[in-house]
Protein backbone atom coordinates (compact mmCIF):
# COMPACT_ATOMS: atom_id res chain seq x y z
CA UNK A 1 0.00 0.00 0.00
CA UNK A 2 2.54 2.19 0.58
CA UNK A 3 4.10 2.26 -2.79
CA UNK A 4 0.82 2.90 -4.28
CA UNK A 5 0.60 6.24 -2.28
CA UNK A 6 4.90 7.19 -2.31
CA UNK A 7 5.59 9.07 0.44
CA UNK A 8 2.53 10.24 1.30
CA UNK A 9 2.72 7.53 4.38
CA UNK A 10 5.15 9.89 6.29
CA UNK A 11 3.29 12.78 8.49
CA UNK A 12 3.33 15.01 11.17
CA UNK A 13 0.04 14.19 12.24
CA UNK A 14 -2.92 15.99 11.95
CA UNK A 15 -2.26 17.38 15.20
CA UNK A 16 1.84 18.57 14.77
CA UNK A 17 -0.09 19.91 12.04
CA UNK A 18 -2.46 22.30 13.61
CA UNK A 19 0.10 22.70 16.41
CA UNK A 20 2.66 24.12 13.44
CA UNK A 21 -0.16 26.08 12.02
CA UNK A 22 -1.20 27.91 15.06
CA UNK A 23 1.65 28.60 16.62
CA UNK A 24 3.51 29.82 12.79
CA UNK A 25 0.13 32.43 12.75
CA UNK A 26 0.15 33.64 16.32
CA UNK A 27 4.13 34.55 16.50
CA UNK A 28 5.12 38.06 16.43
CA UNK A 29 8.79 36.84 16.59
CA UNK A 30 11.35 38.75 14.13
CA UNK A 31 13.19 35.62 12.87
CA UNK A 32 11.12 32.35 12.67
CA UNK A 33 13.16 29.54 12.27
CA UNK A 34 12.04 25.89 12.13
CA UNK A 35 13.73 22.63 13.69
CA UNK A 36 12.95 19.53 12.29
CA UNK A 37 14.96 16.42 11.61
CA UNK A 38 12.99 15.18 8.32
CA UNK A 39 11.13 17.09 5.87
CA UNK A 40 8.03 15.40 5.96
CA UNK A 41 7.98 12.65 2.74
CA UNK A 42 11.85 13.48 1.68
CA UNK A 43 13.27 12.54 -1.36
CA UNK A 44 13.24 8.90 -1.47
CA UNK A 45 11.49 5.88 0.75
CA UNK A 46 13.77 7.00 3.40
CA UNK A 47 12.77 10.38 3.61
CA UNK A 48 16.20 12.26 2.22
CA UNK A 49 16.84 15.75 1.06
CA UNK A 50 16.18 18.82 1.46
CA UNK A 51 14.82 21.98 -0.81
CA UNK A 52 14.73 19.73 -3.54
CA UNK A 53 12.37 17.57 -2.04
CA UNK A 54 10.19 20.10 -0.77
CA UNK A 55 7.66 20.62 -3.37
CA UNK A 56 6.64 16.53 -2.81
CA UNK A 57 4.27 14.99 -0.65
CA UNK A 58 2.72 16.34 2.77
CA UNK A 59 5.59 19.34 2.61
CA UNK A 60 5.08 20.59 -0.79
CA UNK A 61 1.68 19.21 -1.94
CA UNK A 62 2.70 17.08 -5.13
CA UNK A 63 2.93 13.37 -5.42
CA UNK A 64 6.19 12.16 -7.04
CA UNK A 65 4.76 12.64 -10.99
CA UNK A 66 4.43 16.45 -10.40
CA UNK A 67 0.64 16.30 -9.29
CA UNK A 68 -0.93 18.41 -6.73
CA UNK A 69 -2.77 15.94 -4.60
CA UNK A 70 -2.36 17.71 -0.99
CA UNK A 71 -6.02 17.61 -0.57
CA UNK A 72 -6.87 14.21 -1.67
CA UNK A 73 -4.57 12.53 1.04
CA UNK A 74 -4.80 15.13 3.95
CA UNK A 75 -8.20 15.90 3.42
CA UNK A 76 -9.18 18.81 5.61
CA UNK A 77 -6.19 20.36 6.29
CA UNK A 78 -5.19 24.11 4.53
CA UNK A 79 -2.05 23.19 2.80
CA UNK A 80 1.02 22.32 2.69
CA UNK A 81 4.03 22.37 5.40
CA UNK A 82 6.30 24.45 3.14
CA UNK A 83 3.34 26.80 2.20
CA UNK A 84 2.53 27.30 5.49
CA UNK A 85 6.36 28.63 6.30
CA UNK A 86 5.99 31.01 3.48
CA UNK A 87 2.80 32.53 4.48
CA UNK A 88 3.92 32.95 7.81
CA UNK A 89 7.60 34.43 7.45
CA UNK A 90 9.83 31.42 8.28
CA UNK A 91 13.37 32.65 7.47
CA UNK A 92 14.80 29.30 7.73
CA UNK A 93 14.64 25.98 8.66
CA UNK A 94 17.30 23.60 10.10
CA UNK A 95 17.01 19.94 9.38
CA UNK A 96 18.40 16.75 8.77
CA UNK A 97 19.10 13.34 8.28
CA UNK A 98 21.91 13.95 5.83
CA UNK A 99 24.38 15.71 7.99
CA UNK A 100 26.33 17.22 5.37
CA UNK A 101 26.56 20.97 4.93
CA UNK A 102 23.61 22.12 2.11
CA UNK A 103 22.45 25.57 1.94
CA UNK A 104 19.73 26.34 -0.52
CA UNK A 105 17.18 29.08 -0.62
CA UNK A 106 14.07 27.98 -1.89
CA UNK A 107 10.61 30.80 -2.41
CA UNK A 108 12.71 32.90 0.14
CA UNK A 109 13.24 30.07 2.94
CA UNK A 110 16.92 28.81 3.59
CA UNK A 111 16.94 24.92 3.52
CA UNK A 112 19.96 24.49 5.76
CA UNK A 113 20.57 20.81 6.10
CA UNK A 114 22.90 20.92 9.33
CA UNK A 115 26.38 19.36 9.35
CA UNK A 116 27.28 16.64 11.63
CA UNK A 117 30.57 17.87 14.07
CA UNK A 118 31.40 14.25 14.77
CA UNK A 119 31.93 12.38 11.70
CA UNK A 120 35.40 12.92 9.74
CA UNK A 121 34.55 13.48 6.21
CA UNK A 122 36.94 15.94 5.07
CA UNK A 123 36.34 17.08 1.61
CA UNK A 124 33.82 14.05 0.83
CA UNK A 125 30.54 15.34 -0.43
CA UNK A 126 29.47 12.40 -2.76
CA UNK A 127 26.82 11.93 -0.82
CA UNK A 128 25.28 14.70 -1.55
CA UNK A 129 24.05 14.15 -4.74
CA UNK A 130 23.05 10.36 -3.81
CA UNK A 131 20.60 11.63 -1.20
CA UNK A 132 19.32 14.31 -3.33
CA UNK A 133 20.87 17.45 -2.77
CA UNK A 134 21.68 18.85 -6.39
CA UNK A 135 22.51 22.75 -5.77
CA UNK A 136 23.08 24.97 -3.16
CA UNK A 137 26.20 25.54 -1.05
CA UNK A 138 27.16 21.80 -0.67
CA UNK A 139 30.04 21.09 2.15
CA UNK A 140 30.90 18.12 3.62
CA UNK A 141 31.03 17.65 7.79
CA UNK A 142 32.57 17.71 10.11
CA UNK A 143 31.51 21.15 11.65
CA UNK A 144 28.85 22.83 13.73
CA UNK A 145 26.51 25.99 12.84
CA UNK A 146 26.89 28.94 15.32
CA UNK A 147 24.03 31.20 14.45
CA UNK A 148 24.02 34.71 16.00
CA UNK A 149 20.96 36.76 16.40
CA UNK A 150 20.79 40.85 16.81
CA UNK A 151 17.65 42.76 15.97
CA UNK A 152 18.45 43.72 12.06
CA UNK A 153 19.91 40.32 11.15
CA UNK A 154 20.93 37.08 11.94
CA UNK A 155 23.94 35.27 11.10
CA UNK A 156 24.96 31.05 10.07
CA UNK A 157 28.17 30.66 10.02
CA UNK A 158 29.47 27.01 9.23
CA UNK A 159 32.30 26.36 11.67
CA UNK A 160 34.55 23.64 10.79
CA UNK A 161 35.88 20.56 12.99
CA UNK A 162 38.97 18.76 12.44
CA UNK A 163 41.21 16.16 14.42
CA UNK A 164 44.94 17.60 15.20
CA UNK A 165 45.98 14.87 12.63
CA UNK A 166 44.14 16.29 9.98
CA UNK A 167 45.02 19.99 10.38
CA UNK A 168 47.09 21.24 7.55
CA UNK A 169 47.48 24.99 6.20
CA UNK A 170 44.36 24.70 4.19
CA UNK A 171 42.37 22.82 7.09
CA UNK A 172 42.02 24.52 10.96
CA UNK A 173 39.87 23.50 13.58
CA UNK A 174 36.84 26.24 14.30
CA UNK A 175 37.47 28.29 11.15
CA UNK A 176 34.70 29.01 9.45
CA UNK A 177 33.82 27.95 5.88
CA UNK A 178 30.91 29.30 5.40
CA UNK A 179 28.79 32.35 6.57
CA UNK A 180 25.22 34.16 5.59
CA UNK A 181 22.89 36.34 6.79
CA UNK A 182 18.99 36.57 7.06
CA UNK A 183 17.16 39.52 7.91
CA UNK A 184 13.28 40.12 9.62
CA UNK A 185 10.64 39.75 7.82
């Protein structure tokens, strides 16, 4: 059964749902930004990716041929996840399960799929394109995100980890690769 319906088996729930949906509408906060480890329905059976896959299934609406079928299999409910964070201002949402480092904006939301600071993968990205992550800024881990917030913007800077052993004069441990801003909405 669940082949016949793709990924459309993966949810919040109806009631993460309206949770999400309330508390998105009532927020007066300058800088929304969401945490989530999947987007809900992915990529692939095992729920991968990131932007790319965020115009599929309970997230974006479409089934995996392109066709809008929110409503036929969440019946009832407004519409989709990622519309929802553009209607109400989301600036950017963290997420996983790929733990590389893939920064995408997508309809004016960043897609920041978060590195992982524990697992040695200097320079290897191949990944990336495996679990569907085609564009963007794509860096491999290991490294952390240190995001700093002040009233007129709010900065992600990718901060890089690295074993003494694998220091070198291209390679030091907490610089930082990687760096943008995002600004209230």
């Amino acid at each position: 059964e669940n082949n016949e319906k793709g990924n459309w088996f993966w949810t919040l729930g109806e009631k993460q749902y309206r949770w999400l949906q309330k508390t998105l509408k009532e927020s007066k906060a300058k800088y929304k930004f969401v945490f989530i480890h999947h987007l809900v329905g992915g990529a692939d059976q095992n729920n991968r990716g990131g932007a790319e896959a965020a115009p599929f299934w309970e997230w974006g609406g479409k089934s995996a041929d392109g066709k809008l079928e929110f409503g036929k299999y969440r019946p009832g409910w407004e519409k989709p996840i990622h519309q929802l964070l553009i209607d109400h201002g989301v600036q950017i949402v963290f997420h996983g399960p790929d733990h590389i480092f893939d920064k995408l904006d997508l309809a004016g939301i960043v897609y920041q799929e978060v590195p992982q600071p524990s697992h040695s993968r200097i320079g290897n990205t191949r990944t990336a394109a495996e679990y569907g992550y085609l564009s963007g800024e794509i860096q491999p881990s290991s490294g952390h995100l240190r995001i700093r917030v002040a009233p007129d913007q709010s900065r992600v800077d990718y901060v890089r980890s690295y074993l003494p052993k694998d220091e070198d004069a291209r390679r030091r441990n907490g610089e930082v690769s990687y760096t943008y801003e995002v600004h209230p909405k």
